[in-house]
PDB file of N, CA and C in Angstrom:
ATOM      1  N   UNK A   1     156.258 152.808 132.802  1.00  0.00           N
ATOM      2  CA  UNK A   1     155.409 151.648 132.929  1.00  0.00           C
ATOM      3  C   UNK A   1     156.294 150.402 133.030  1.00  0.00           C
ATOM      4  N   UNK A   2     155.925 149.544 133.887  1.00  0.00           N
ATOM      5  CA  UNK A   2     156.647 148.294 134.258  1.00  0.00           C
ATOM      6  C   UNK A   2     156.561 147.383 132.884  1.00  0.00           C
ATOM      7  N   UNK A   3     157.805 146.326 132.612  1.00  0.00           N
ATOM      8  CA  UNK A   3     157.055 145.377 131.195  1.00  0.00           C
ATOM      9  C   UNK A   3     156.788 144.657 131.790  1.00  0.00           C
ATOM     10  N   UNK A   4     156.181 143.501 131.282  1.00  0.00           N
ATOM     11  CA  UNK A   4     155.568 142.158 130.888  1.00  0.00           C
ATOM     12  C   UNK A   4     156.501 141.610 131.080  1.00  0.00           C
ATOM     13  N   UNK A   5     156.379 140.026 130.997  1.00  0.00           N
ATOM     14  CA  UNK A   5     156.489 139.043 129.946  1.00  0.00           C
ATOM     15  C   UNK A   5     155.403 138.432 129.315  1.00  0.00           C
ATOM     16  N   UNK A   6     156.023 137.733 128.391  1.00  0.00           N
ATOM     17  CA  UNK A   6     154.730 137.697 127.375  1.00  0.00           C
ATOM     18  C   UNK A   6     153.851 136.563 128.014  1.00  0.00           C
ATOM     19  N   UNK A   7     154.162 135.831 129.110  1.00  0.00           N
ATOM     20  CA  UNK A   7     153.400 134.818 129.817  1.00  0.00           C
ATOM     21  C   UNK A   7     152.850 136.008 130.599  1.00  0.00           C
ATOM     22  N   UNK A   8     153.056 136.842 131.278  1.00  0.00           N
ATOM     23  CA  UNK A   8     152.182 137.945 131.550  1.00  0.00           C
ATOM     24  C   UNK A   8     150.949 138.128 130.703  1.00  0.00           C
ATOM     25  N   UNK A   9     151.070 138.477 129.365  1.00  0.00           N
ATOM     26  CA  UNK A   9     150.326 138.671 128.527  1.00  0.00           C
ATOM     27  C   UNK A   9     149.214 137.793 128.313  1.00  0.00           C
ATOM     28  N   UNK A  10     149.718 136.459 128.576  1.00  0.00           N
ATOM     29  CA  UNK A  10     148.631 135.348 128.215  1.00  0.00           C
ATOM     30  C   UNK A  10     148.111 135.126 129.431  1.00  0.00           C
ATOM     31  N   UNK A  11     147.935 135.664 130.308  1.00  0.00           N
ATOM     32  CA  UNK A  11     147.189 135.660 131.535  1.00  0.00           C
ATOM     33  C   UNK A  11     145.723 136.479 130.960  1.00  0.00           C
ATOM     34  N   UNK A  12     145.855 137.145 129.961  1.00  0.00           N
ATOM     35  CA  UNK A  12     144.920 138.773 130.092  1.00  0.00           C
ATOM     36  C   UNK A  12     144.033 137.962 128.702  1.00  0.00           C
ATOM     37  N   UNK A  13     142.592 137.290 129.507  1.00  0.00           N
ATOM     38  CA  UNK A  13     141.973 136.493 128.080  1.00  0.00           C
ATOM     39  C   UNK A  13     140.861 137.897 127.560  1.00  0.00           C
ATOM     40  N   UNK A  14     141.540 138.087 126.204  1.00  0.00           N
ATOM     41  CA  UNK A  14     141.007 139.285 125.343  1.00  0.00           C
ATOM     42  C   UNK A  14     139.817 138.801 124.457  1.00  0.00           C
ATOM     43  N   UNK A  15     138.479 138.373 124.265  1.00  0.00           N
ATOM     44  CA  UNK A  15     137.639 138.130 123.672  1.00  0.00           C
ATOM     45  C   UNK A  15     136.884 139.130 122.518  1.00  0.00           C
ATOM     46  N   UNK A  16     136.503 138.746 121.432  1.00  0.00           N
ATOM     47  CA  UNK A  16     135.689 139.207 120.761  1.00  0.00           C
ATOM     48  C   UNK A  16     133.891 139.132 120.921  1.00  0.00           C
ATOM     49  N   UNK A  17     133.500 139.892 121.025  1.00  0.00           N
ATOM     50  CA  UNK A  17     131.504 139.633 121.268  1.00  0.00           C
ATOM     51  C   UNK A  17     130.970 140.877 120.739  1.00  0.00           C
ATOM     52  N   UNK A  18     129.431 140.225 120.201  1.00  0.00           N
ATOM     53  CA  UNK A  18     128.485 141.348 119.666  1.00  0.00           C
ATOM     54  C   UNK A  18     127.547 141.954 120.645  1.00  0.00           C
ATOM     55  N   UNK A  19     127.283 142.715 120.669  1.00  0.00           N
ATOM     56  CA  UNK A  19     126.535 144.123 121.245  1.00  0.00           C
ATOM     57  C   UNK A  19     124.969 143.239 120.753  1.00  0.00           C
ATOM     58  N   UNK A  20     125.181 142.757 122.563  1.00  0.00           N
ATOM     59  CA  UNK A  20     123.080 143.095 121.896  1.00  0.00           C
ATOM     60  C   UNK A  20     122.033 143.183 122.475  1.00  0.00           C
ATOM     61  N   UNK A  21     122.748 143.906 123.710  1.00  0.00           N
ATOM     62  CA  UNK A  21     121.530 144.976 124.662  1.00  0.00           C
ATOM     63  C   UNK A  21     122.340 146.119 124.844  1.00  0.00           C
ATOM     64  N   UNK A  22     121.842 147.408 124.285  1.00  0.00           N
ATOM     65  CA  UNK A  22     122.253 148.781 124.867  1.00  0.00           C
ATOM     66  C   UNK A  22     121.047 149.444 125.699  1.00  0.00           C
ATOM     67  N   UNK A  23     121.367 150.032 126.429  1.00  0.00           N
ATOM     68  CA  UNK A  23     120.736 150.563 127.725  1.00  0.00           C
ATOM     69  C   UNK A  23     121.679 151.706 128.218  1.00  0.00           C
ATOM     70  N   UNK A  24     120.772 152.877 128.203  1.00  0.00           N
ATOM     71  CA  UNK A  24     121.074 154.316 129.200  1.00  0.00           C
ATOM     72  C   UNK A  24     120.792 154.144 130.630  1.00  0.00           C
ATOM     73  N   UNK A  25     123.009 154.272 130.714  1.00  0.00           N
ATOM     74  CA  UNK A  25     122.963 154.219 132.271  1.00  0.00           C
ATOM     75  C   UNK A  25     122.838 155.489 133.079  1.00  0.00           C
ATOM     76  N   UNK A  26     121.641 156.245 133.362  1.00  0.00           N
ATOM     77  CA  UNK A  26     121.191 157.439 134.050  1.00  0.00           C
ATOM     78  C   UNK A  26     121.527 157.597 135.296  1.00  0.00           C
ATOM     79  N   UNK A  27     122.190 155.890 136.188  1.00  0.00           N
ATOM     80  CA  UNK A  27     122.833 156.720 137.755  1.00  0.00           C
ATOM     81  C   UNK A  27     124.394 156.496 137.749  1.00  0.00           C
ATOM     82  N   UNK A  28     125.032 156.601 135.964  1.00  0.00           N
ATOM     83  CA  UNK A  28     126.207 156.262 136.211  1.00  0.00           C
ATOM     84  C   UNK A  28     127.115 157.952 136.608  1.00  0.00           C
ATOM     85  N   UNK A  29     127.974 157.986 137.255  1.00  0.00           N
ATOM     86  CA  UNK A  29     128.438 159.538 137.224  1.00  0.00           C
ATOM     87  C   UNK A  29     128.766 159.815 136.253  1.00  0.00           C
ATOM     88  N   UNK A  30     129.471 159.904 135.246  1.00  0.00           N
ATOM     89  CA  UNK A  30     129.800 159.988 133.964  1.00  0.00           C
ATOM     90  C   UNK A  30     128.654 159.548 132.577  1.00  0.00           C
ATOM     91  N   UNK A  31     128.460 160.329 131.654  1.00  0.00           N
ATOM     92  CA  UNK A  31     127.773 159.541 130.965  1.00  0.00           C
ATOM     93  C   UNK A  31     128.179 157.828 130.267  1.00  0.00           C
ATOM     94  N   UNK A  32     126.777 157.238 130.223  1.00  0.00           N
ATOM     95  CA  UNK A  32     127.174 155.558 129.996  1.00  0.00           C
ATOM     96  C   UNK A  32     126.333 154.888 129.369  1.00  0.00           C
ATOM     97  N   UNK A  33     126.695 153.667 129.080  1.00  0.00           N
ATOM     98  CA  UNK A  33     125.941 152.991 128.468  1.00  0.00           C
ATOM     99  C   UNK A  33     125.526 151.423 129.261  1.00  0.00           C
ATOM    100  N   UNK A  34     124.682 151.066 129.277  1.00  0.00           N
ATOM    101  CA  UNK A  34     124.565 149.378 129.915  1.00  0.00           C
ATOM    102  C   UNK A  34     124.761 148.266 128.849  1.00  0.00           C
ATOM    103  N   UNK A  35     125.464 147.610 129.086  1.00  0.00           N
ATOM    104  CA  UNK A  35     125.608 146.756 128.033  1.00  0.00           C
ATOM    105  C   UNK A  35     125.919 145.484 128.485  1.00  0.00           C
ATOM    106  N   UNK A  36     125.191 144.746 127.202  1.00  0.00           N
ATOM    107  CA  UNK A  36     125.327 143.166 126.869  1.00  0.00           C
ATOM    108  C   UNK A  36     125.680 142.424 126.065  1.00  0.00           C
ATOM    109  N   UNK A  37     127.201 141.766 125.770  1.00  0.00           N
ATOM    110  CA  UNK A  37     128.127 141.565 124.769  1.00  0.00           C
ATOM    111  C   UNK A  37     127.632 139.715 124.874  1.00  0.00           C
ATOM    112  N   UNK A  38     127.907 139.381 123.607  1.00  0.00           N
ATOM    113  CA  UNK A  38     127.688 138.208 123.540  1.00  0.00           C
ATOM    114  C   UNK A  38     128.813 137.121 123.153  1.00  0.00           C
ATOM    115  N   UNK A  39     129.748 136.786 123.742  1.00  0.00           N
ATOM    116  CA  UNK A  39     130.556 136.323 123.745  1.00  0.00           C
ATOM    117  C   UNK A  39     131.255 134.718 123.178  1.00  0.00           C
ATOM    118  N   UNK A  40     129.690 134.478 122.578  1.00  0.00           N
ATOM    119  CA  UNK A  40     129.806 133.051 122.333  1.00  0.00           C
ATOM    120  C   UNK A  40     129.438 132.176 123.350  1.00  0.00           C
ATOM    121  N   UNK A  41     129.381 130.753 122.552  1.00  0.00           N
ATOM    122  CA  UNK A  41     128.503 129.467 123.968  1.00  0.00           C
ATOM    123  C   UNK A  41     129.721 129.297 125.155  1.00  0.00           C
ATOM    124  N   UNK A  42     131.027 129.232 124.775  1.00  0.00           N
ATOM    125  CA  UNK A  42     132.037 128.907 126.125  1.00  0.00           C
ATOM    126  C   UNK A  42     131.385 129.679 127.150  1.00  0.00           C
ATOM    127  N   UNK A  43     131.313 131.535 126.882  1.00  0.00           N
ATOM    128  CA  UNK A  43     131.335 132.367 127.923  1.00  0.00           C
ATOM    129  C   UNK A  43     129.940 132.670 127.785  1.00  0.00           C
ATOM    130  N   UNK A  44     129.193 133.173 126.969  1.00  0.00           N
ATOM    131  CA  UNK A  44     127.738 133.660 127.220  1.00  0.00           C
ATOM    132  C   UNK A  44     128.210 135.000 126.664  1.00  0.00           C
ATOM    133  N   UNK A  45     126.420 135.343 127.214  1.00  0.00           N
ATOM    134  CA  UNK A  45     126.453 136.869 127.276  1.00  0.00           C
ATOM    135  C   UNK A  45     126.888 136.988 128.296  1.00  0.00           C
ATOM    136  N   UNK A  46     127.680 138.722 128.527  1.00  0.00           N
ATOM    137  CA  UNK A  46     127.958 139.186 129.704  1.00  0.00           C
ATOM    138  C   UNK A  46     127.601 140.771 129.878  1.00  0.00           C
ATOM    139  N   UNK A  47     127.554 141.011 130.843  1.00  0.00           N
ATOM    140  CA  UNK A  47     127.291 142.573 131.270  1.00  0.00           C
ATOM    141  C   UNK A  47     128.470 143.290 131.462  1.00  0.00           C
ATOM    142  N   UNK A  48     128.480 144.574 130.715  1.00  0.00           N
ATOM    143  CA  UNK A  48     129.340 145.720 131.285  1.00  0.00           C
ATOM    144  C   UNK A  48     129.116 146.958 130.631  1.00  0.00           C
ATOM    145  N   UNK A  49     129.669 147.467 131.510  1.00  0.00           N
ATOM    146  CA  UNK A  49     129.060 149.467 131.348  1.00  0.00           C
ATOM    147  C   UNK A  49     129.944 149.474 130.371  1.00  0.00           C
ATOM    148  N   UNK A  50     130.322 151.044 129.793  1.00  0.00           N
ATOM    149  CA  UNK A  50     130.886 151.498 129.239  1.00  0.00           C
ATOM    150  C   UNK A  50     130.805 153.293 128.909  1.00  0.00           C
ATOM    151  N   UNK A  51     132.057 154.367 129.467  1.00  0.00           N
ATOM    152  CA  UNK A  51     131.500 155.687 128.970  1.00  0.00           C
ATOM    153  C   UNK A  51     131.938 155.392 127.544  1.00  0.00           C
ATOM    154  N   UNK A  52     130.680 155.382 126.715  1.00  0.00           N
ATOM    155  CA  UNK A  52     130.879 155.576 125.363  1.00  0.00           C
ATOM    156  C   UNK A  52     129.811 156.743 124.427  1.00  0.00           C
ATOM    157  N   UNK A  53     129.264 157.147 125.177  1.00  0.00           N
ATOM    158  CA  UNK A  53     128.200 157.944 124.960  1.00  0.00           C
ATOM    159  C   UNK A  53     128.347 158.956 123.784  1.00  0.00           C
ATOM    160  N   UNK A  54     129.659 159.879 123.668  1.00  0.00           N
ATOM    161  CA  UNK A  54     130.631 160.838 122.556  1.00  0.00           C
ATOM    162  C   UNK A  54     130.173 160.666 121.352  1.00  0.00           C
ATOM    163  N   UNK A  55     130.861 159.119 121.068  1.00  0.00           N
ATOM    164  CA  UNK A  55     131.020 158.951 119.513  1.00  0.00           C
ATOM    165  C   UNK A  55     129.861 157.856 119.287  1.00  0.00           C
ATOM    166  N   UNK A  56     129.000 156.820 120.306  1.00  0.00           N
ATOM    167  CA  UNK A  56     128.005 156.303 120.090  1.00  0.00           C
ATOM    168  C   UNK A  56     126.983 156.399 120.431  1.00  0.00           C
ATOM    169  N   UNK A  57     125.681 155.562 119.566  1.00  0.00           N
ATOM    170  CA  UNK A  57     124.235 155.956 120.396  1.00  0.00           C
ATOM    171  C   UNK A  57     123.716 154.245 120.400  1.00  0.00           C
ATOM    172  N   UNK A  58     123.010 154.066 120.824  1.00  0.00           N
ATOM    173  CA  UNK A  58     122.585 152.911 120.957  1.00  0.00           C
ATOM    174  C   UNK A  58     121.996 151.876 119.771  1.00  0.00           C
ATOM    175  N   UNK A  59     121.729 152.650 118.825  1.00  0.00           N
ATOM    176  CA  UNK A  59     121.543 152.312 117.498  1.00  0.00           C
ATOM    177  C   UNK A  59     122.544 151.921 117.051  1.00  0.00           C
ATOM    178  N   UNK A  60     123.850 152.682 117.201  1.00  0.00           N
ATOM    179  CA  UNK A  60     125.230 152.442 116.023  1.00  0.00           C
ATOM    180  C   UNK A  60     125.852 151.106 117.079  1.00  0.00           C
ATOM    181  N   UNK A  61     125.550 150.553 118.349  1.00  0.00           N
ATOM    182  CA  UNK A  61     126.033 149.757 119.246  1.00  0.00           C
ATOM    183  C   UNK A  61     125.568 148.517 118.866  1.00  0.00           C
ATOM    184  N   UNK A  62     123.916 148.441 118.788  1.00  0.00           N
ATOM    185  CA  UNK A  62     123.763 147.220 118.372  1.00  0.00           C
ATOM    186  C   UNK A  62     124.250 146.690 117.280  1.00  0.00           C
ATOM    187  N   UNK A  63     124.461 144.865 117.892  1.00  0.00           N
ATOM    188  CA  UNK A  63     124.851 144.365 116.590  1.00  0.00           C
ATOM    189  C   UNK A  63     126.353 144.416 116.215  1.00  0.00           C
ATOM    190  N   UNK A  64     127.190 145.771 117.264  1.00  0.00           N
ATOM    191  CA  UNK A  64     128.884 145.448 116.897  1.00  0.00           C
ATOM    192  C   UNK A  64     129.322 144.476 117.725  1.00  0.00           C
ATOM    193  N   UNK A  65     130.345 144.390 116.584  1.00  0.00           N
ATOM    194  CA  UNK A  65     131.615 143.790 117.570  1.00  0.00           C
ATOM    195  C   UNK A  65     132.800 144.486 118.422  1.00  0.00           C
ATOM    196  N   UNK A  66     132.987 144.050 119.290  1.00  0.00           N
ATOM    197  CA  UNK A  66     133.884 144.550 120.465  1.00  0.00           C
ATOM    198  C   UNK A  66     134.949 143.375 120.793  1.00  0.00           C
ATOM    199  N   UNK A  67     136.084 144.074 121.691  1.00  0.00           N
ATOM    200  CA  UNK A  67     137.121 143.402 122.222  1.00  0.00           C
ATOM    201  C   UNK A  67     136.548 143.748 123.763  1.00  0.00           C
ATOM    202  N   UNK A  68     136.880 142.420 124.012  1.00  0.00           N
ATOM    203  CA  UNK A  68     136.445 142.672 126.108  1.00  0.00           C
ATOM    204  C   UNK A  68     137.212 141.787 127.012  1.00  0.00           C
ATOM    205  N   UNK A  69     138.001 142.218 127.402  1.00  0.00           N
ATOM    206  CA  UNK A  69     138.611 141.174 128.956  1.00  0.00           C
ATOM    207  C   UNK A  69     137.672 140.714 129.549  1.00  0.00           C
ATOM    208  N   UNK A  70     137.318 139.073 129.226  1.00  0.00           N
ATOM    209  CA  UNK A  70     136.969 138.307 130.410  1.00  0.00           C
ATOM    210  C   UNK A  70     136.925 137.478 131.667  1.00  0.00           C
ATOM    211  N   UNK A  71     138.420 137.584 131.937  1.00  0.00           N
ATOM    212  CA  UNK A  71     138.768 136.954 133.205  1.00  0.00           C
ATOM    213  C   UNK A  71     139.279 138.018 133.902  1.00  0.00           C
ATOM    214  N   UNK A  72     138.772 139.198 133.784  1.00  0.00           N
ATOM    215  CA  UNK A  72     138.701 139.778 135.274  1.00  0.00           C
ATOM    216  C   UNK A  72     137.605 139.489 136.487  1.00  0.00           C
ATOM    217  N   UNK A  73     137.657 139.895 137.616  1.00  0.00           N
ATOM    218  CA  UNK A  73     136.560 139.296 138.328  1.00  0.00           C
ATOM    219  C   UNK A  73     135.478 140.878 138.334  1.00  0.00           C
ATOM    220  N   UNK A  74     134.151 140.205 138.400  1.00  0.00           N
ATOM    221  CA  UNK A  74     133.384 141.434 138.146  1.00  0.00           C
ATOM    222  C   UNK A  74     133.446 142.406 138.996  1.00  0.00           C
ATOM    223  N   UNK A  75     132.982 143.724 138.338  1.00  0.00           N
ATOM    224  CA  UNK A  75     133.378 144.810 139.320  1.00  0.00           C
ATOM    225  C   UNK A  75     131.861 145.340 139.315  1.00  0.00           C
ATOM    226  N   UNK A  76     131.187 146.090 140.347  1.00  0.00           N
ATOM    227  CA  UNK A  76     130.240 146.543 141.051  1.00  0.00           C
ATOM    228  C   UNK A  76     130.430 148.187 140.645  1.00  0.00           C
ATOM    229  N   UNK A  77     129.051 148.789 139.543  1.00  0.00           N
ATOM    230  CA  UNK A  77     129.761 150.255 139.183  1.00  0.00           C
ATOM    231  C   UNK A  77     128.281 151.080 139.269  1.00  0.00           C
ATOM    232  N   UNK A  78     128.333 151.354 140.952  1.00  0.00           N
ATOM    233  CA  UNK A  78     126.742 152.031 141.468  1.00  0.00           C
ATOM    234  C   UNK A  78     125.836 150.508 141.017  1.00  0.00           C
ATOM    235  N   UNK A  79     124.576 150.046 140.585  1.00  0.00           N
ATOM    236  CA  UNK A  79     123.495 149.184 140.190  1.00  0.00           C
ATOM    237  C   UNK A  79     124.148 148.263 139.704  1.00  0.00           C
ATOM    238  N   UNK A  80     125.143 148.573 139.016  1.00  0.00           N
ATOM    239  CA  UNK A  80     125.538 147.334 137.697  1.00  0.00           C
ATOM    240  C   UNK A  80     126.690 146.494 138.234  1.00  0.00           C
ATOM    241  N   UNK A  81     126.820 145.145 137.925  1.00  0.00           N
ATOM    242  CA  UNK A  81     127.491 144.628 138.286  1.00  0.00           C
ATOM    243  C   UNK A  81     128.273 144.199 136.755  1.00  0.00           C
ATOM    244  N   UNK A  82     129.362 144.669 136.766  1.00  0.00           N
ATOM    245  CA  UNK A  82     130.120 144.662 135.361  1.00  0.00           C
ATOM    246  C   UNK A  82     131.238 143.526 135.415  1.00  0.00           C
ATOM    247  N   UNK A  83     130.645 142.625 134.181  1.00  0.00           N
ATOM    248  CA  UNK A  83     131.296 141.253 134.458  1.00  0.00           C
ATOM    249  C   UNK A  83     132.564 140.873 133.210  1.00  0.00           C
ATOM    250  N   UNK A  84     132.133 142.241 132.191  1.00  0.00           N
ATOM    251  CA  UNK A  84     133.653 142.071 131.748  1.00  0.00           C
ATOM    252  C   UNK A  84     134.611 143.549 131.000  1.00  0.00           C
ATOM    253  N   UNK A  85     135.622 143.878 130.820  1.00  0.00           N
ATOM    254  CA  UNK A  85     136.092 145.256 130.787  1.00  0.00           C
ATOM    255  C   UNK A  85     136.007 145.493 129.314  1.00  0.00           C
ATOM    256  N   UNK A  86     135.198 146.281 128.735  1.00  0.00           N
ATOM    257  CA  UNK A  86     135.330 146.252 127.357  1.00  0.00           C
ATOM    258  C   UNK A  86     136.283 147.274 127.092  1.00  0.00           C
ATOM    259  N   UNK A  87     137.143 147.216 125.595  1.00  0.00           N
ATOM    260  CA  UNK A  87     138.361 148.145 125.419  1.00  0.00           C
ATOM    261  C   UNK A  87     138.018 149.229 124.343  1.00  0.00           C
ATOM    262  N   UNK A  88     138.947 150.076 124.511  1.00  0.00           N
ATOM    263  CA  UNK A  88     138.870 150.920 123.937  1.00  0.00           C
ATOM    264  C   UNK A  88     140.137 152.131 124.103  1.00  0.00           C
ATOM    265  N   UNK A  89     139.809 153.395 123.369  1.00  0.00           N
ATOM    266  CA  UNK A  89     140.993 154.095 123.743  1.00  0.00           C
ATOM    267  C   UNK A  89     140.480 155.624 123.504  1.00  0.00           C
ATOM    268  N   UNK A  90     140.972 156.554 124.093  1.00  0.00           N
ATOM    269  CA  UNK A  90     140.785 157.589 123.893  1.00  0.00           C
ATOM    270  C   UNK A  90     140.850 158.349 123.007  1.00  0.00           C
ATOM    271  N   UNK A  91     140.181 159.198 122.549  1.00  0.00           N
ATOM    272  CA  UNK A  91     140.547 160.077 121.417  1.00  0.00           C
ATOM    273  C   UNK A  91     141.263 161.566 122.285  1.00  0.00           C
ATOM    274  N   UNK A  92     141.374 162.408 121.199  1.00  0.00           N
ATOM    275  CA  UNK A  92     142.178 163.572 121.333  1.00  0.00           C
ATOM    276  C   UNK A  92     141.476 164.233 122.736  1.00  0.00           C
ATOM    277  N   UNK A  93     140.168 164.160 122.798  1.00  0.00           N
ATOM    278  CA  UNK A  93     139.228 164.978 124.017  1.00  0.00           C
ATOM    279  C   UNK A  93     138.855 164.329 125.090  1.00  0.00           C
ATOM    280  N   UNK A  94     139.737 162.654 125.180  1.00  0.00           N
ATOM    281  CA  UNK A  94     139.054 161.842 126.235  1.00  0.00           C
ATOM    282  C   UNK A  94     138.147 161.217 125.901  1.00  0.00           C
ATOM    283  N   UNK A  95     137.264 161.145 124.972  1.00  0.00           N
ATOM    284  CA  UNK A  95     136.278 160.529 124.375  1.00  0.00           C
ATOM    285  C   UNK A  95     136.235 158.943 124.088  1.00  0.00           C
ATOM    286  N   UNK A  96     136.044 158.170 124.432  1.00  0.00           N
ATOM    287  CA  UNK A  96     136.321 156.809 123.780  1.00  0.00           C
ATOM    288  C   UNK A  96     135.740 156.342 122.979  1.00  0.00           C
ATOM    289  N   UNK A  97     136.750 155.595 122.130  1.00  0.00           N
ATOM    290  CA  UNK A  97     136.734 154.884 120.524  1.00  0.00           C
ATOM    291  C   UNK A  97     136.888 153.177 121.106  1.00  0.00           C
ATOM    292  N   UNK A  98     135.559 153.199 120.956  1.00  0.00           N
ATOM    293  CA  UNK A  98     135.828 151.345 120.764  1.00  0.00           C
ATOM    294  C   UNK A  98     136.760 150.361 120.210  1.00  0.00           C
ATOM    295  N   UNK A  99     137.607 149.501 121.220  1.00  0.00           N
ATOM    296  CA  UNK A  99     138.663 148.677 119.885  1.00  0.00           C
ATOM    297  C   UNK A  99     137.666 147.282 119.269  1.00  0.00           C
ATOM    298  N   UNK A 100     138.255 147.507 118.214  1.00  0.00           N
ATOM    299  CA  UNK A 100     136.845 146.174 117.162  1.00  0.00           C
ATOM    300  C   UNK A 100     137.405 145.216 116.512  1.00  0.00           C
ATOM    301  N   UNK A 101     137.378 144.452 115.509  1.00  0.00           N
ATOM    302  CA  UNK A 101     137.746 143.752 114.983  1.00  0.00           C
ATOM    303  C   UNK A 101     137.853 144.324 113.630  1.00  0.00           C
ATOM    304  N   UNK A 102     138.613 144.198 112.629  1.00  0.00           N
ATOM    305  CA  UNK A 102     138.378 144.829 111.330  1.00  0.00           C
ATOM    306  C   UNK A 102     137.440 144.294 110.465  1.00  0.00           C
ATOM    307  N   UNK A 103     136.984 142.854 110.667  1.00  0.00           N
ATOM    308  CA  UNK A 103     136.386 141.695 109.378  1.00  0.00           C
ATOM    309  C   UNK A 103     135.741 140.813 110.870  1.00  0.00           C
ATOM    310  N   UNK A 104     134.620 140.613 110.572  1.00  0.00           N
ATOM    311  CA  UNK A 104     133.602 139.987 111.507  1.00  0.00           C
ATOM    312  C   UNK A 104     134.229 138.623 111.912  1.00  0.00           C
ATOM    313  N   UNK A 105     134.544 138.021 113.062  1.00  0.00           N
ATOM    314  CA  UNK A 105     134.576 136.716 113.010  1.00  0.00           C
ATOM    315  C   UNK A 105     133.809 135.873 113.869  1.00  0.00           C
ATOM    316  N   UNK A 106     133.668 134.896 114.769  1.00  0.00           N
ATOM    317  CA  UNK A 106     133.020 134.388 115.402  1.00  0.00           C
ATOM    318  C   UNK A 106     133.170 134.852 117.256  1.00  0.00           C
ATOM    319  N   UNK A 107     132.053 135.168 117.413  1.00  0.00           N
ATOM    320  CA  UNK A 107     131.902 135.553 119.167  1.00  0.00           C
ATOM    321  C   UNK A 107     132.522 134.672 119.968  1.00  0.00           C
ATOM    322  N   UNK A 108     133.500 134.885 120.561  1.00  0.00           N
ATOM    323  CA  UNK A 108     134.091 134.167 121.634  1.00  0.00           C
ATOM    324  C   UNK A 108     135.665 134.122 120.911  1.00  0.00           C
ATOM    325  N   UNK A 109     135.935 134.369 120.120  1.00  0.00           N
ATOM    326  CA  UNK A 109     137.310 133.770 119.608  1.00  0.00           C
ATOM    327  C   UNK A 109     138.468 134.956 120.508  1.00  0.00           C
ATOM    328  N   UNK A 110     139.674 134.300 120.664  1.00  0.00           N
ATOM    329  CA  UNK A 110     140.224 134.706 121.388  1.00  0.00           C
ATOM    330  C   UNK A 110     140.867 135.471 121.101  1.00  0.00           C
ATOM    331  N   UNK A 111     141.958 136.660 121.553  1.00  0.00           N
ATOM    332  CA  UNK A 111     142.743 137.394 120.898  1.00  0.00           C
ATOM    333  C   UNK A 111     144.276 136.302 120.917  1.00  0.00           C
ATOM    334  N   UNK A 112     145.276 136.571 119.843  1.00  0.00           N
ATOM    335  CA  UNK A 112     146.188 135.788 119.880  1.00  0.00           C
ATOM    336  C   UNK A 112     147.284 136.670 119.308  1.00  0.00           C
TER     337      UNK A 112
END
């Protein structure tokens, strides 16, 4: 993998937001979820998919917090137009594990 520099790094704006529309995405190829992260007044809410289906259900979604790249430009995924990349990482089976915050803080705050 190529490095960085860390002005590289600060190009990539990493946000915190709460979960607070989940929706079954039924024409995604993979199983998915529709989602609506709330990012605070700067950015809003925003839309983006997510295969998270494994380890969540739409119940345990609402209401979290998430990490999400928002200055990518939106991407188009079948219906949905996904306006920011939420993170996460794989487990042992491919499965994805949401990355979160440990201690709640305010929607929109930045990663640093």
């Amino acid at each position: 993998m190529a490095e960085i520099t860390f002005d590289d790094f600060e190009k990539i704006d990493i946000r915190v937001g709460t979960i607070v529309e989940v929706e079954d995405f039924p024409e995604a190829r993979k199983p998915a979820y529709k989602l609506r992260i709330d990012f605070g007044p700067e950015i809003g809410v925003k839309r983006s998919s997510a295969q998270i289906t494994v380890h969540y259900t739409p119940e345990t979604l609402l209401g979290r917090q998430v990490l999400g790249v928002v200055n990518f430009p939106p991407r188009q995924i079948g219906p949905v137009r996904s306006e920011v990349l939420t993170l996460g990482f794989a487990d042992e089976n491919g499965a994805i594990v949401l990355a979160s915050v440990e201690r709640g803080v305010p929607n929109g705050k930045k990663m640093v």
